[in-house]
N, C-alpha and C. Protein backbone atom coordinates (compact mmCIF):
# COMPACT_ATOMS: atom_id res chain seq x y z
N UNK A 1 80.33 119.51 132.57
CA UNK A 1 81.49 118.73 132.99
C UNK A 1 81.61 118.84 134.51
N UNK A 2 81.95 117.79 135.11
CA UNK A 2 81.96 117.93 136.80
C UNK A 2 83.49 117.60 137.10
N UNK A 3 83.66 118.36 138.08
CA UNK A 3 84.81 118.77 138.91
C UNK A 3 85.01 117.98 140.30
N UNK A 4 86.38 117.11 140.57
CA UNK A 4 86.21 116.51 141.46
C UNK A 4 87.33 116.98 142.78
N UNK A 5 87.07 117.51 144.13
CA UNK A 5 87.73 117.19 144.62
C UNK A 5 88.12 116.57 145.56
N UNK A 6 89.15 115.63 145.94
CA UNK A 6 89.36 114.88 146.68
C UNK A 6 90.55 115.11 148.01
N UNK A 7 90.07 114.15 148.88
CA UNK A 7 91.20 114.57 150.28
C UNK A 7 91.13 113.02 150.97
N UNK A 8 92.07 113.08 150.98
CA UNK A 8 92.80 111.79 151.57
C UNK A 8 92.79 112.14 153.29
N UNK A 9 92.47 111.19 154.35
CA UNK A 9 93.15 110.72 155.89
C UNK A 9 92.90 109.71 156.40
N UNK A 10 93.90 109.09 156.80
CA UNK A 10 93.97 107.74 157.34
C UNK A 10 93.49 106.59 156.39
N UNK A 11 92.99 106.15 156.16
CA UNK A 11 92.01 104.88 155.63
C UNK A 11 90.97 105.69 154.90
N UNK A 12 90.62 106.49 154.54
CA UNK A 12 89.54 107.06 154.10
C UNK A 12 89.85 108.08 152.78
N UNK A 13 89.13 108.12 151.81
CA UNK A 13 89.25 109.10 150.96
C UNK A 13 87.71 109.81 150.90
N UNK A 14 87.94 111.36 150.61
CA UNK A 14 86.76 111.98 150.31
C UNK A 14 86.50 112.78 149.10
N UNK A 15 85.92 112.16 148.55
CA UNK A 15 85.34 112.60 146.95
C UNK A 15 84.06 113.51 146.96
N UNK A 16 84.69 114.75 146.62
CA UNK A 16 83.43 115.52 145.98
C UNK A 16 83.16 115.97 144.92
N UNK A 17 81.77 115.59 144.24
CA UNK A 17 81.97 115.78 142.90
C UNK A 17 81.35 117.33 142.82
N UNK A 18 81.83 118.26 141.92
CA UNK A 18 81.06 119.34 142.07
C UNK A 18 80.81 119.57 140.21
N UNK A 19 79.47 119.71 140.17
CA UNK A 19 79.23 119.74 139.24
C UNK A 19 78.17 121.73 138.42
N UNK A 20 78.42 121.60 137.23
CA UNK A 20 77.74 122.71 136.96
C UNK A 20 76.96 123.09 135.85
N UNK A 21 75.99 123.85 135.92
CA UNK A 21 74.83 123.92 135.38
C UNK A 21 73.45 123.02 135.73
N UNK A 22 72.60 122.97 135.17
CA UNK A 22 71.23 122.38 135.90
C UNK A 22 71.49 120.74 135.64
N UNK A 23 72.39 120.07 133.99
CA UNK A 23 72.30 118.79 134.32
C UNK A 23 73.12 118.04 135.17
N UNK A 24 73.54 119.14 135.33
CA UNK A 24 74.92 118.18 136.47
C UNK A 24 74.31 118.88 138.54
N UNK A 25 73.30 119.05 138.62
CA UNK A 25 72.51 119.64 139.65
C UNK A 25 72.70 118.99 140.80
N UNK A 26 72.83 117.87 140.55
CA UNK A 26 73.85 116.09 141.65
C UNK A 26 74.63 116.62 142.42
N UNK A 27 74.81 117.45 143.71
CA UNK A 27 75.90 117.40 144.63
C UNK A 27 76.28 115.97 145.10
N UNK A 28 77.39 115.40 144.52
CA UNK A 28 77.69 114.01 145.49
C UNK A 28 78.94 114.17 145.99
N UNK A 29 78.49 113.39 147.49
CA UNK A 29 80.00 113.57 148.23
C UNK A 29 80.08 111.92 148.69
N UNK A 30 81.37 111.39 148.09
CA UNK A 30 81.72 109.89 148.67
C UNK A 30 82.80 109.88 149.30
N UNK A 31 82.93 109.21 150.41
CA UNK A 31 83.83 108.27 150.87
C UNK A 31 84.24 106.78 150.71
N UNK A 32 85.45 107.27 150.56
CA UNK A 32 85.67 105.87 149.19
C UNK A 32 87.28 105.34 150.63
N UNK A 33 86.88 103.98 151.11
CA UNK A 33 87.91 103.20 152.05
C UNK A 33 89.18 102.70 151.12
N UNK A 34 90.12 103.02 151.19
CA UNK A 34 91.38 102.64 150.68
C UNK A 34 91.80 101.36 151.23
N UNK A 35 91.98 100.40 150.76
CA UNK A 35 92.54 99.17 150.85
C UNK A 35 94.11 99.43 150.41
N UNK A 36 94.57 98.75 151.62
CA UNK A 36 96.22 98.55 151.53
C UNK A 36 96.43 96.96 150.87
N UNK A 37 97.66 96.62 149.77
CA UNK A 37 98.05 95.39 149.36
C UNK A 37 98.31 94.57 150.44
N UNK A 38 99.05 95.33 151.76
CA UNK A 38 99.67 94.36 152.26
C UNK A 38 98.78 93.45 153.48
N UNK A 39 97.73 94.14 153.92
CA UNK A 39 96.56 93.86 154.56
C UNK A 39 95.96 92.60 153.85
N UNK A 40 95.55 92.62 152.27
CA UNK A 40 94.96 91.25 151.60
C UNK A 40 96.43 90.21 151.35
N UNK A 41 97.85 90.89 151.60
CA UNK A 41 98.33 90.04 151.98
C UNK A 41 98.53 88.53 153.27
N UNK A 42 98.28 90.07 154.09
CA UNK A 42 98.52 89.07 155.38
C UNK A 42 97.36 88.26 155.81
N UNK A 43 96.26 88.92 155.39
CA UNK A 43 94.89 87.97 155.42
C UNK A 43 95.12 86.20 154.65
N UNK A 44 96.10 86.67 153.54
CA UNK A 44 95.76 85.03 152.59
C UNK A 44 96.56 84.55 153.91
N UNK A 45 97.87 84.89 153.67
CA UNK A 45 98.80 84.15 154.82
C UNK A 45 98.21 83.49 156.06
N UNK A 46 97.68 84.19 157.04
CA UNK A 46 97.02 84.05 158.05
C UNK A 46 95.43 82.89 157.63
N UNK A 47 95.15 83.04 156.44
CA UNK A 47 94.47 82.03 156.22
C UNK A 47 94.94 80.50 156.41
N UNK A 48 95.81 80.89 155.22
CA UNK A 48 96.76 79.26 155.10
C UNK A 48 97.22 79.06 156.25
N UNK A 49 97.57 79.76 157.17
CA UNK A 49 97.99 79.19 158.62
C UNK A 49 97.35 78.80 159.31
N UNK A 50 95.49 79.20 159.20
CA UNK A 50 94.63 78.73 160.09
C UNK A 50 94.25 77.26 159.53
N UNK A 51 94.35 77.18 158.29
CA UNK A 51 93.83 75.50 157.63
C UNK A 51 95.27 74.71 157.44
N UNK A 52 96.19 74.71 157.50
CA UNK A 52 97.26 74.20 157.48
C UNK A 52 97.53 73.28 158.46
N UNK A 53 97.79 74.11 159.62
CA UNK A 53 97.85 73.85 160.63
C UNK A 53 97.18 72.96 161.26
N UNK A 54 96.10 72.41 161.73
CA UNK A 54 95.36 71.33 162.00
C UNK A 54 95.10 70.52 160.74
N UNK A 55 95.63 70.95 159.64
CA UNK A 55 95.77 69.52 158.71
C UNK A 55 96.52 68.74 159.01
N UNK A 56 97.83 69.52 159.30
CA UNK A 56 99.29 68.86 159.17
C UNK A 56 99.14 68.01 161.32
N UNK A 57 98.31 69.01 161.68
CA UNK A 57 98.31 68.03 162.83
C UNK A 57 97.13 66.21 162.96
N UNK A 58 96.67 66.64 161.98
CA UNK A 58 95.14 65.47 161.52
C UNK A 58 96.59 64.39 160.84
N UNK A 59 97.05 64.53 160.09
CA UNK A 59 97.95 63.68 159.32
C UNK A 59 99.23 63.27 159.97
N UNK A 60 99.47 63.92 160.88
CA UNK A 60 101.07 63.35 161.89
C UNK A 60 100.45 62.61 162.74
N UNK A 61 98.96 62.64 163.55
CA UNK A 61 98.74 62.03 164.54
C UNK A 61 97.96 60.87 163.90
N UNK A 62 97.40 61.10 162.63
CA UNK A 62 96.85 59.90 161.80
C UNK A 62 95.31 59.38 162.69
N UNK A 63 95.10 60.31 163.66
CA UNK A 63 93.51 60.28 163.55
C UNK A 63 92.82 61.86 163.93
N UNK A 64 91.51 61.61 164.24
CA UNK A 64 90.39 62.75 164.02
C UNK A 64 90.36 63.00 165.56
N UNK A 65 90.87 63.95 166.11
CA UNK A 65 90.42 64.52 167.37
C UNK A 65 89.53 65.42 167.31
N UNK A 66 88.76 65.33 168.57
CA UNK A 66 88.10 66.76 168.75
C UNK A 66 88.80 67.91 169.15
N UNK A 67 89.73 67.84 169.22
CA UNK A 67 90.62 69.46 169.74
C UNK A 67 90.78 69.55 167.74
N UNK A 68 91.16 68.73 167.18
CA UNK A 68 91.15 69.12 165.95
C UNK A 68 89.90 69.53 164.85
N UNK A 69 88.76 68.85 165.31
CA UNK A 69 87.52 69.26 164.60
C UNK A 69 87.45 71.06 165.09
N UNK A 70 87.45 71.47 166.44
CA UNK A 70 87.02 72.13 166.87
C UNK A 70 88.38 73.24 166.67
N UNK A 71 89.15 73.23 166.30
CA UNK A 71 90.11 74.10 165.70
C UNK A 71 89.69 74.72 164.41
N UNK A 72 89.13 73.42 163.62
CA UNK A 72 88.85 73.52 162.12
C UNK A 72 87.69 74.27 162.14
N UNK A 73 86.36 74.35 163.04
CA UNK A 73 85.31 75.38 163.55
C UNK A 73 85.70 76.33 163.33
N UNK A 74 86.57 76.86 164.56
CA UNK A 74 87.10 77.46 165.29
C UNK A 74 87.93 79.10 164.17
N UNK A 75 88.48 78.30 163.07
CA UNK A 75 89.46 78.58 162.13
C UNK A 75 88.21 78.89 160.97
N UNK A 76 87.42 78.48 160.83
CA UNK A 76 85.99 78.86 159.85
C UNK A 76 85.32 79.83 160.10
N UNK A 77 85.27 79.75 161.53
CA UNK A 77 84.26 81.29 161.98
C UNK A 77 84.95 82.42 162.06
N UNK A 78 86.13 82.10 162.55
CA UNK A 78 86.84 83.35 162.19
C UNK A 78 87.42 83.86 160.95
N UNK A 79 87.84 83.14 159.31
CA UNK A 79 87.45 83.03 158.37
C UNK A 79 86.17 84.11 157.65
N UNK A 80 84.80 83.49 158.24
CA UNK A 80 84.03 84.12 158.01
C UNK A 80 83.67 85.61 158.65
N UNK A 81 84.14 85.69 159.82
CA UNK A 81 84.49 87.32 160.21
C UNK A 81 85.33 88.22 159.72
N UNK A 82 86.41 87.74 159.03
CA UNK A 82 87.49 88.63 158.12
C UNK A 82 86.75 89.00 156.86
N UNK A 83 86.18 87.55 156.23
CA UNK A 83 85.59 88.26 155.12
C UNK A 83 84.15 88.32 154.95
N UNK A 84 83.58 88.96 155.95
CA UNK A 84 82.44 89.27 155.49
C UNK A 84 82.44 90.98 155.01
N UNK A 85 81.07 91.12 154.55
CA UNK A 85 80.96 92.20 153.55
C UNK A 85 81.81 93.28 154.17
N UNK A 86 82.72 93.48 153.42
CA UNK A 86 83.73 95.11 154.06
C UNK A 86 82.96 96.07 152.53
N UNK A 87 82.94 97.02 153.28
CA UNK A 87 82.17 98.42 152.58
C UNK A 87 83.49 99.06 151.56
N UNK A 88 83.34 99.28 150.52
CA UNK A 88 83.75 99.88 149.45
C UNK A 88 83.82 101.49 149.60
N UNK A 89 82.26 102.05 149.73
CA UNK A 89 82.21 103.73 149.74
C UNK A 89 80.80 103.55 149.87
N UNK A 90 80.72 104.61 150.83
CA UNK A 90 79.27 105.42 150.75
C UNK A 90 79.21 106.84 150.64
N UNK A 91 78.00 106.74 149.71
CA UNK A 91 78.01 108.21 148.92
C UNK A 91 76.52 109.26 149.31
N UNK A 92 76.82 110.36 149.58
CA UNK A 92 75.88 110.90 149.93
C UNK A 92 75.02 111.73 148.40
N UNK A 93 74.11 111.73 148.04
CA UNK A 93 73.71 112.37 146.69
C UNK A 93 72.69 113.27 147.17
N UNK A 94 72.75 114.76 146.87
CA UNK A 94 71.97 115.65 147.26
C UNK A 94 71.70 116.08 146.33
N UNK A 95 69.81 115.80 146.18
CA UNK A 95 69.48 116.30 144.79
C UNK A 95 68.37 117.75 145.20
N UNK A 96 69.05 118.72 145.15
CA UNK A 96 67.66 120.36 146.09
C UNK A 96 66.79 120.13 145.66
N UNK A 97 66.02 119.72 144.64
CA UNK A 97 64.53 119.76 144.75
C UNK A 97 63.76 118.44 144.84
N UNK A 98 64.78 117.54 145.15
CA UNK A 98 63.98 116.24 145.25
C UNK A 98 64.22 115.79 147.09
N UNK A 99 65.18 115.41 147.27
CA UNK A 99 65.82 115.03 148.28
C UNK A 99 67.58 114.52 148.64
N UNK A 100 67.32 113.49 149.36
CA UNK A 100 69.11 113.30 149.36
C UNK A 100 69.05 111.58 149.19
N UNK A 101 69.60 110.95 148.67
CA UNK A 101 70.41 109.52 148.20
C UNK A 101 71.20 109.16 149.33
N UNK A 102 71.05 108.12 150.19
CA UNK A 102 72.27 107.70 150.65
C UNK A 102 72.48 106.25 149.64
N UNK A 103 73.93 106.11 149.57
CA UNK A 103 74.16 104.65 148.92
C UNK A 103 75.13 103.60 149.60
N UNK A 104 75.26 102.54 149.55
CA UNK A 104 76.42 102.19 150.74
C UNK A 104 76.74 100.95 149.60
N UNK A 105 77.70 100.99 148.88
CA UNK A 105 78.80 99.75 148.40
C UNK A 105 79.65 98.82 148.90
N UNK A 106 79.03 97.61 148.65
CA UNK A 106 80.06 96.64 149.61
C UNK A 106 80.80 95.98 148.73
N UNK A 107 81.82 94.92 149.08
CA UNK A 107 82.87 94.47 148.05
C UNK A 107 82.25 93.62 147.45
N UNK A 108 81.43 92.95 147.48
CA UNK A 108 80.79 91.71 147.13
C UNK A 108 80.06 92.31 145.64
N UNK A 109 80.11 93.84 145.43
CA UNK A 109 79.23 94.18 144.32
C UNK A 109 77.76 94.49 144.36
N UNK A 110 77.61 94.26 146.10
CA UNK A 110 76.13 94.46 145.99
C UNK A 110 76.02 96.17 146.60
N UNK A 111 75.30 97.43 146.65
CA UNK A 111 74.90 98.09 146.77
C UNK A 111 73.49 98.32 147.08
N UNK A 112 73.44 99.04 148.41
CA UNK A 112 72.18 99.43 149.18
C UNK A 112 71.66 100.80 149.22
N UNK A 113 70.54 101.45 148.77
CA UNK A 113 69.79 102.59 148.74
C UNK A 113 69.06 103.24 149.05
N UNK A 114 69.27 104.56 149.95
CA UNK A 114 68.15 105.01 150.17
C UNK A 114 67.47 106.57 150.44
N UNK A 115 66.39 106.41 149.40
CA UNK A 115 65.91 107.87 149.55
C UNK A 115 65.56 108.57 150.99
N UNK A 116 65.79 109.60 150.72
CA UNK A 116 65.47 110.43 152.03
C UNK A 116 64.30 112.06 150.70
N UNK A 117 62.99 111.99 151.01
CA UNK A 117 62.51 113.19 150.33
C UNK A 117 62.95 114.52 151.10
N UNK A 118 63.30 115.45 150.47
CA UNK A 118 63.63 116.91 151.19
C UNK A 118 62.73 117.27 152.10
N UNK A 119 61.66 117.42 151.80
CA UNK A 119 60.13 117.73 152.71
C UNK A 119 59.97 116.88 153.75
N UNK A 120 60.41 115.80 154.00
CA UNK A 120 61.10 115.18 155.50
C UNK A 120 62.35 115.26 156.67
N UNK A 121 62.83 115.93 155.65
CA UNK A 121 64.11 116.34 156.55
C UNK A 121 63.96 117.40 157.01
N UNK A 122 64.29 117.47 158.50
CA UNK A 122 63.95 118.47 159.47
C UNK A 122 65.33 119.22 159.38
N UNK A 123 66.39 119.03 159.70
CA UNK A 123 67.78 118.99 159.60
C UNK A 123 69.28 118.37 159.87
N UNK A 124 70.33 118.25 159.24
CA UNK A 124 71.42 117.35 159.42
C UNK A 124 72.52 117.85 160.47
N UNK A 125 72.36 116.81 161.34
CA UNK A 125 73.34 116.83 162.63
C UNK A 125 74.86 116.18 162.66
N UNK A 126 75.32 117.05 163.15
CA UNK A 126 77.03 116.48 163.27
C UNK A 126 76.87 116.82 164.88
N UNK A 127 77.38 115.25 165.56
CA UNK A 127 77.53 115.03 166.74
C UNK A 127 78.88 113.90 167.04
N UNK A 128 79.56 114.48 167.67
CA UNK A 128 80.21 113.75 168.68
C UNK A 128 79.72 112.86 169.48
N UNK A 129 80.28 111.18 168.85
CA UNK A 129 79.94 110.29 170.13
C UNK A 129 81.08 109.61 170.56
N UNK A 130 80.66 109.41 171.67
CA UNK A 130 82.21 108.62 172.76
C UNK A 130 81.48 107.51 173.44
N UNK A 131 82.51 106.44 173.26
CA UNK A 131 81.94 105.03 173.94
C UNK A 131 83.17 105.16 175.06
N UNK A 132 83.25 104.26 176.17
CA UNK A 132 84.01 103.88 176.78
C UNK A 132 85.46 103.60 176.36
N UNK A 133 85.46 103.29 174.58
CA UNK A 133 86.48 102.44 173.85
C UNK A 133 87.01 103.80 173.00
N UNK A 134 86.31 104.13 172.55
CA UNK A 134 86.43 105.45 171.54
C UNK A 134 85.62 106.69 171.31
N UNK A 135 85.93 107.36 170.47
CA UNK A 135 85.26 108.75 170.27
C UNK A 135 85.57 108.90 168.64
N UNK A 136 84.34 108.77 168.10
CA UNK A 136 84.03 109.29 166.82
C UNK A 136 83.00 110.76 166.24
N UNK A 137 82.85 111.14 165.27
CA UNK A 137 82.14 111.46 165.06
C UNK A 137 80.92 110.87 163.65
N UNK A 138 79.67 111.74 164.29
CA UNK A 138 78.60 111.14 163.51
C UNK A 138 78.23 112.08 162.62
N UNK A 139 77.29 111.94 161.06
CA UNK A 139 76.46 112.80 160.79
C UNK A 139 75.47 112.17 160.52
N UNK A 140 74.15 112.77 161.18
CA UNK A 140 72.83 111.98 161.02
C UNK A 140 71.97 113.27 160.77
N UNK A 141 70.41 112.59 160.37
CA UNK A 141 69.04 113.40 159.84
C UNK A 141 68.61 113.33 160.41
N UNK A 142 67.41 114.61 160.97
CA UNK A 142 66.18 114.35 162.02
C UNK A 142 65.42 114.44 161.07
N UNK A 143 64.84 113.07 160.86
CA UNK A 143 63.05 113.29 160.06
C UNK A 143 62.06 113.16 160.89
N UNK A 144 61.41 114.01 159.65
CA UNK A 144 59.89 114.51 160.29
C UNK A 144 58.95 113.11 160.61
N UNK A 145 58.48 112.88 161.65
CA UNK A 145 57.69 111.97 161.83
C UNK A 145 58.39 110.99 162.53
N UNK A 146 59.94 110.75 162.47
CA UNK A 146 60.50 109.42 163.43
C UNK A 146 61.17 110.22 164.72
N UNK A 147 60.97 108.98 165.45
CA UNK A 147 61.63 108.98 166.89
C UNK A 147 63.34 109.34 166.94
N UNK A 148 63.84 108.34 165.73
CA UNK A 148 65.27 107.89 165.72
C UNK A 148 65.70 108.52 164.69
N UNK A 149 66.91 109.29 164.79
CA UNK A 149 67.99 109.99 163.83
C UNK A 149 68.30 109.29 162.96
N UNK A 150 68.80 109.28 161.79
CA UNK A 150 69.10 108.58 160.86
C UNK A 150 70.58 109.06 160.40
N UNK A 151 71.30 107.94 160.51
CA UNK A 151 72.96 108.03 160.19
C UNK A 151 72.79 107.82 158.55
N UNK A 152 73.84 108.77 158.35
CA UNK A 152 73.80 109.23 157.21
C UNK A 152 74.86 107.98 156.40
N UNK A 153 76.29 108.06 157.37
CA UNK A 153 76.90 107.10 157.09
C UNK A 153 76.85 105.66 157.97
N UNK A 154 76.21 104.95 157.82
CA UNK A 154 75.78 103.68 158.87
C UNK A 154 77.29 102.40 159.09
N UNK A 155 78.21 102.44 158.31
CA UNK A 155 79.19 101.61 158.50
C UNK A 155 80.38 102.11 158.55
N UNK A 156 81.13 103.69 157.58
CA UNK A 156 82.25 103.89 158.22
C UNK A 156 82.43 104.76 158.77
N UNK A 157 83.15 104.92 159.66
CA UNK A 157 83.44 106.56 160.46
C UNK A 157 84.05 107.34 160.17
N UNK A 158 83.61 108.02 159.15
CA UNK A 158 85.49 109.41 158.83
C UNK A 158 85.41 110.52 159.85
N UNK A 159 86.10 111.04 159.01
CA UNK A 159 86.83 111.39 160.27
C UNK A 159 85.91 113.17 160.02
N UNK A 160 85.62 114.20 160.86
CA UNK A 160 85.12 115.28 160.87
C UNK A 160 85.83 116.33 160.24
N UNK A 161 86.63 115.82 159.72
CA UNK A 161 87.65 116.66 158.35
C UNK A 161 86.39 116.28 157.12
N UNK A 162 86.17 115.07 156.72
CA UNK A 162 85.39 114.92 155.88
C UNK A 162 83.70 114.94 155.91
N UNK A 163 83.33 115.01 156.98
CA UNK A 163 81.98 114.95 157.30
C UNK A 163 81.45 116.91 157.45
N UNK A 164 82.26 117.46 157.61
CA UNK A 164 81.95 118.48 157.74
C UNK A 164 81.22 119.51 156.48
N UNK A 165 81.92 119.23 155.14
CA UNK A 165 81.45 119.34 153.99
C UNK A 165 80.16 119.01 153.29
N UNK A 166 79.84 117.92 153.81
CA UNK A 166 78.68 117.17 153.24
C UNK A 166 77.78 117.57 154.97
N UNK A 167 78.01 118.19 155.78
CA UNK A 167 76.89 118.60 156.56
C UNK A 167 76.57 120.05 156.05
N UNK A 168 77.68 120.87 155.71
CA UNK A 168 77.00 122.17 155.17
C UNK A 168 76.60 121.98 153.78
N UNK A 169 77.05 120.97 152.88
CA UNK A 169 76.40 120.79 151.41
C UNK A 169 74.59 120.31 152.28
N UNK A 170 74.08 119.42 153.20
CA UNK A 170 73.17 119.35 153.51
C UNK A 170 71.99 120.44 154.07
N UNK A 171 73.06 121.26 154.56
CA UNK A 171 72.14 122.45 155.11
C UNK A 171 72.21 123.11 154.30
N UNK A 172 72.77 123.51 153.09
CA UNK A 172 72.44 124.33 152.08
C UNK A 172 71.22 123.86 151.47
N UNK A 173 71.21 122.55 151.32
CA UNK A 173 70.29 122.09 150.26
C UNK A 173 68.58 122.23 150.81
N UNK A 174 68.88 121.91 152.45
CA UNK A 174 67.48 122.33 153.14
C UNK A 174 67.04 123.65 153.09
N UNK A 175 68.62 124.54 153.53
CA UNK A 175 68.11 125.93 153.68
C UNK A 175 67.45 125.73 155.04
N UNK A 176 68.26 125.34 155.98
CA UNK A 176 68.01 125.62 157.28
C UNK A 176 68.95 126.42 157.94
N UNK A 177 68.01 127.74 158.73
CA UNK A 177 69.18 128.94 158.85
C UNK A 177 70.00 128.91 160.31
N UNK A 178 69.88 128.13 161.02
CA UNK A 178 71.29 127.45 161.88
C UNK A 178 72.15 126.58 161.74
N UNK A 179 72.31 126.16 160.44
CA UNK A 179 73.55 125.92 159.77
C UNK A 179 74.55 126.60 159.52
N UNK A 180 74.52 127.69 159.81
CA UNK A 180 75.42 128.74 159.08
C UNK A 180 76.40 128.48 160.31
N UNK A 181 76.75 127.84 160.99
CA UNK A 181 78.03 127.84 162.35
C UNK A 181 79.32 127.54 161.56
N UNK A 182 80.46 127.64 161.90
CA UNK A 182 81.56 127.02 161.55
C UNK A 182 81.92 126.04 162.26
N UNK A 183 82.62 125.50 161.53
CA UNK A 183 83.14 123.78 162.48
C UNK A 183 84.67 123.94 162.69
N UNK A 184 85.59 124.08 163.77
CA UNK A 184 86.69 124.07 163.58
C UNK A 184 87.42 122.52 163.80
């Protein structure tokens, strides 16, 4: 039987499943994005206001402008930037004698996968990055053989309350012995 525990901050939930004995051997840790009602509220709203609006102006002026075609563009592309694929949860699956699972769920139902073998992983990094705009943190893999780190979580950022867990569930599973630091 597996044991779950979870921790809530900001927009983010963190699910760990802890499981016991050899068939339940699956360390998985997800982050699962909380959707607020009132957010897919204001999205419909803000919809109907973007197509409304240059209808009701197409029909009072009783012809086809280009300030009105190009509204109706205008009101589509941005449309299509609200709803494109928003991420559901990504789950980290650490299996010790095989390797680690990343998975990434989007709303659309589709889900993306990918193995990482243990015997490639050199070890898992938690780094601080800062742009001009912000400061997040990361957790990524150094594998054996590539140039480029590999983000563990590639689309959302939690927060280093939750990333911290699933970097020492990672270094346990390598058994790499400068992991042992604390994170405050």
């Amino acid at each position: 039987m597996a044991e779950a525990l979870a921790i809530a901050v900001g927009k983010y939930t963190y699910v760990h499943e802890v499981g016991k004995g050899p068939p339940e051997a699956i360390d998985a840790h997800h982050i699962v994005v909380r959707r607020s009602r009132e957010k897919g509220v204001n999205l419909c709203l803000f919809t109907l206001l973007l197509f409304v609006y240059p209808t009701f102006l197409l029909f009072r002026q009783g012809k086809l402008d280009t300030l009105h075609i190009w509204s109706l563009v205008i009101m589509a592309l941005l449309m299509r930037l609200f709803l494109k694929k928003p991420v559901k949860k990504e789950s980290v699956l650490i299996l010790p004698a095989f390797g680690v699972q990343l998975e990434t769920q989007y709303g659309s139902g589709k889900t993306v996968r990918q193995f990482v073998p243990i015997s490639r992983i050199l070890k898992p990094v938690l780094t601080e990055c800062v742009t001009p705009v912000t400061c997040y943190w990361s957790l990524s893999l150094i594998i054996r053989g590539e140039e480029e780190l590999m983000l563990v979580f590639k689309e959302l950022r939690p927060p280093v309350k939750m990333l911290a867990p699933i970097w020492k569930a990672l270094c346990a599973a390598i058994e790499c012995g400068e992991c042992t630091e604390t994170i405050t």
